[in-house]
C-alpha atoms as a PDB file:
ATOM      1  CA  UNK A   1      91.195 124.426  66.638  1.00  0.00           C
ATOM      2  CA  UNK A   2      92.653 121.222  66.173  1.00  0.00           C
ATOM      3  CA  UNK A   3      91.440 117.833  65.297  1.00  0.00           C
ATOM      4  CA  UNK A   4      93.139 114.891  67.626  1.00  0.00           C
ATOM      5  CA  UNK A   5      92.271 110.760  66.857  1.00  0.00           C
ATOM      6  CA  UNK A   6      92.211 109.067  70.024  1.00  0.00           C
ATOM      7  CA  UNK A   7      92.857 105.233  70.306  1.00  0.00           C
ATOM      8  CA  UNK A   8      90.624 104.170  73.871  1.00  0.00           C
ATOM      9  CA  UNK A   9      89.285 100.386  73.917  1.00  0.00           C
ATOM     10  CA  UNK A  10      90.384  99.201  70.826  1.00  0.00           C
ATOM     11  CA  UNK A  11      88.119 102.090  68.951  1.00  0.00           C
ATOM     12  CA  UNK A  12      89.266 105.627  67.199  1.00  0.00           C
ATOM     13  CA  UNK A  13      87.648 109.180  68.693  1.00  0.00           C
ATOM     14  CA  UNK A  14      88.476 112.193  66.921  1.00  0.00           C
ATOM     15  CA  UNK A  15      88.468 115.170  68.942  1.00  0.00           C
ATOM     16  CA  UNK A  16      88.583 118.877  69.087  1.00  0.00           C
ATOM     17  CA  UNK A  17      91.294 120.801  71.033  1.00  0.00           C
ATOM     18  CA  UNK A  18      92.909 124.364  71.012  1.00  0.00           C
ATOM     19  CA  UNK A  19      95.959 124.465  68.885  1.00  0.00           C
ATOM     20  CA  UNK A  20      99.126 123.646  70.979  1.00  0.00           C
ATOM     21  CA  UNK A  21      97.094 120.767  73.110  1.00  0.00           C
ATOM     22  CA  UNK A  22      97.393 118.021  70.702  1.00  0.00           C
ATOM     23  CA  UNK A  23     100.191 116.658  73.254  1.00  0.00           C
ATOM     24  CA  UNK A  24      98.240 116.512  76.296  1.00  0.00           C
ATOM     25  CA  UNK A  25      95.024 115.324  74.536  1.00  0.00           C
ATOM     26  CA  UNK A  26      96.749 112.464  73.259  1.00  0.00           C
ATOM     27  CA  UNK A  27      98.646 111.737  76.575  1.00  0.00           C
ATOM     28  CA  UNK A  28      94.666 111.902  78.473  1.00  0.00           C
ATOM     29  CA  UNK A  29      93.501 109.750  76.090  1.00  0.00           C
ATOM     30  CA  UNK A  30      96.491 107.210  76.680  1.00  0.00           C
ATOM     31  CA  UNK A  31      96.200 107.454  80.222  1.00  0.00           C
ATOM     32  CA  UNK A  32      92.364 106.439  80.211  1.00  0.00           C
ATOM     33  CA  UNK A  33      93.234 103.769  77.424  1.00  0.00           C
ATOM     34  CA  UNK A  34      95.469 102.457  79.666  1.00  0.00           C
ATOM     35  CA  UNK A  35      93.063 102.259  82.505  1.00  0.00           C
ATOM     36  CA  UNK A  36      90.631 100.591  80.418  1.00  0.00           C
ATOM     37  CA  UNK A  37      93.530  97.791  79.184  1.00  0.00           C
ATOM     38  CA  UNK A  38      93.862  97.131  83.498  1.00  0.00           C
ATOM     39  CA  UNK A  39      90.029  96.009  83.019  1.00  0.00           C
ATOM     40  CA  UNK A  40      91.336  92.900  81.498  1.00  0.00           C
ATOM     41  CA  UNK A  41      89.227  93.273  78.748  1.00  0.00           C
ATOM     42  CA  UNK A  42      86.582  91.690  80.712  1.00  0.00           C
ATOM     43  CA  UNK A  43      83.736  94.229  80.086  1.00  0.00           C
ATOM     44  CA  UNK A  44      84.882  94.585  76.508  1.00  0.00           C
ATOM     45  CA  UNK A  45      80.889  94.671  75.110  1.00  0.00           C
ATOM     46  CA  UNK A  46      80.206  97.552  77.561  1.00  0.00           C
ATOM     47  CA  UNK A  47      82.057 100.692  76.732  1.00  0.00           C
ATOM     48  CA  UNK A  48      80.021 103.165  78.898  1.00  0.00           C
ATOM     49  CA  UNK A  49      80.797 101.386  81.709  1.00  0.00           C
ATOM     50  CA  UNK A  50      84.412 100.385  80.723  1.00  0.00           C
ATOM     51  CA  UNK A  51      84.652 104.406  80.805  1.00  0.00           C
ATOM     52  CA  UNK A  52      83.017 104.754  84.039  1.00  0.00           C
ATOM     53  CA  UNK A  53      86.021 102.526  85.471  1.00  0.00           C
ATOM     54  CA  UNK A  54      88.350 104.232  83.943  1.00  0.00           C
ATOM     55  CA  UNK A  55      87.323 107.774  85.596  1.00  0.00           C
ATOM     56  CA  UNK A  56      87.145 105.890  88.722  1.00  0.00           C
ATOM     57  CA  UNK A  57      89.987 104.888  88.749  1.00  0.00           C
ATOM     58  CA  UNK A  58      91.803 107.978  87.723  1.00  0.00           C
ATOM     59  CA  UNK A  59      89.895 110.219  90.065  1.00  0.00           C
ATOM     60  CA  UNK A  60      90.974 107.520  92.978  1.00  0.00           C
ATOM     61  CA  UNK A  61      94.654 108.555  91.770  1.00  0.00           C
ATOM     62  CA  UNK A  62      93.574 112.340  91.540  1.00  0.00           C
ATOM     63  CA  UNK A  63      92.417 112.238  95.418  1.00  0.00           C
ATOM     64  CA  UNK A  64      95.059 110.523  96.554  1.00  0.00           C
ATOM     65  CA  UNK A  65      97.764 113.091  94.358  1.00  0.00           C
ATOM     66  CA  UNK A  66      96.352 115.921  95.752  1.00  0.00           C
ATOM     67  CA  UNK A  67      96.307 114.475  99.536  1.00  0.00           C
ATOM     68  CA  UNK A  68      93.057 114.253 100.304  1.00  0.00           C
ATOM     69  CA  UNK A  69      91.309 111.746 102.397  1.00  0.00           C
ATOM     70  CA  UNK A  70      88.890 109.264 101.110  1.00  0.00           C
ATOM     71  CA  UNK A  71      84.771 109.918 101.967  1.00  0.00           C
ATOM     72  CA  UNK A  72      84.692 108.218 105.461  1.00  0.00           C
ATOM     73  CA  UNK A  73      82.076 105.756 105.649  1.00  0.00           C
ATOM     74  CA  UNK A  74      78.549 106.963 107.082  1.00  0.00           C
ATOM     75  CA  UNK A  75      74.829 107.486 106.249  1.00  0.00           C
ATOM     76  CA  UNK A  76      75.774 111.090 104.519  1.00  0.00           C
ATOM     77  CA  UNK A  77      78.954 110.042 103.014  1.00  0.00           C
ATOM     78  CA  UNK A  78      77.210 107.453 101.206  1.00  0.00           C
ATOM     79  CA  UNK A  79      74.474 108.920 100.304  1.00  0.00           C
ATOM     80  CA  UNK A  80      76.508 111.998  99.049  1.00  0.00           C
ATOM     81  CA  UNK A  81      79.199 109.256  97.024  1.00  0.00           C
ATOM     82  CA  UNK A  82      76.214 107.062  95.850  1.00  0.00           C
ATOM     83  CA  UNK A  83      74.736 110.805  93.973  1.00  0.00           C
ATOM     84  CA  UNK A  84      78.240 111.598  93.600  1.00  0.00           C
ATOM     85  CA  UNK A  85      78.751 108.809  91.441  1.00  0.00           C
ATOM     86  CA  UNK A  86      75.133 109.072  89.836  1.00  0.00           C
ATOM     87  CA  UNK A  87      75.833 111.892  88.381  1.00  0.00           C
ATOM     88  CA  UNK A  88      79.427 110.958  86.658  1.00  0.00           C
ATOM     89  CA  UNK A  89      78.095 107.840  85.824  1.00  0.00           C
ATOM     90  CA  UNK A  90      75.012 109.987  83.729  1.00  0.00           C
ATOM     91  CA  UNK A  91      77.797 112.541  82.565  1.00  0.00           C
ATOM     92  CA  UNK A  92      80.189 109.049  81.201  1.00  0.00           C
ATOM     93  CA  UNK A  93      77.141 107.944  79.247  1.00  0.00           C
ATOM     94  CA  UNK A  94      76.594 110.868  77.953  1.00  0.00           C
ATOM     95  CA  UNK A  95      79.795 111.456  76.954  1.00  0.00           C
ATOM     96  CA  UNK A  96      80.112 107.508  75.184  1.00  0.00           C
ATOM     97  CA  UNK A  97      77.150 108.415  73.396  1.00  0.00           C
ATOM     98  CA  UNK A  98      78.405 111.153  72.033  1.00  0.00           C
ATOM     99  CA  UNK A  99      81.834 109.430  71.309  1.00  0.00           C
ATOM    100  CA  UNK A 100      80.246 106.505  69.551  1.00  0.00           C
ATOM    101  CA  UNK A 101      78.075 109.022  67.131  1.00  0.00           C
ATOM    102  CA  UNK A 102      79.664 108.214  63.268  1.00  0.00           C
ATOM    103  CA  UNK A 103      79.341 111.810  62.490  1.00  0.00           C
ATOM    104  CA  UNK A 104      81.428 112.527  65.593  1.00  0.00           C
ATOM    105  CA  UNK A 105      83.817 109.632  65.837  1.00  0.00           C
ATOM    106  CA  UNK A 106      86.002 107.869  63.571  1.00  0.00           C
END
């Protein structure tokens, strides 16, 4: 195991990987960084939901990598995105509140 300092938002994670994946880890973490820098620094007080954007975004540029079509607007679809995003929102803040722990971040 390896230890890995992320810089996302202007604050320092440190965070296990698997020896060998220091690379990748600290490309991810650049990557999301930079999606939070697109916010503008307009939500800067609210880091949970500065990282909700960020995975938003991303995943938008995931789907549309991999070729698949967007959720078509409906009752179901919406419904099924709205729980969709519930759920990754409630995973995010879990996540941020785990990343803004002292003992775990730095």
């Amino acid at each position: 195991m390896s230890d890995v300092t992320l810089s996302i938002g202007g604050k320092h994670y440190t965070v296990a990987c698997a020896a060998g994946q220091e690379a990748h880890i600290t490309r991810l973490g650049a990557m999301i960084d930079s999606k939070i820098a697109s916010l503008n620094g307009s939500r800067s007080n609210y880091d949970a939901q500065n990282l909700l954007f960020a995975a938003l975004f991303l995943a938008d540029e995931l789907v549309e990598a991999q070729g698949q079509e967007p959720v078509q607007a409906g009752p179901d679809a919406e419904q099924k995105a709205a729980l969709a995003l519930e759920k990754v929102a409630a995973r995010l803040e879990k996540l941020a509140e785990k990343l803004e722990d002292p003992l775990l971040a730095s």
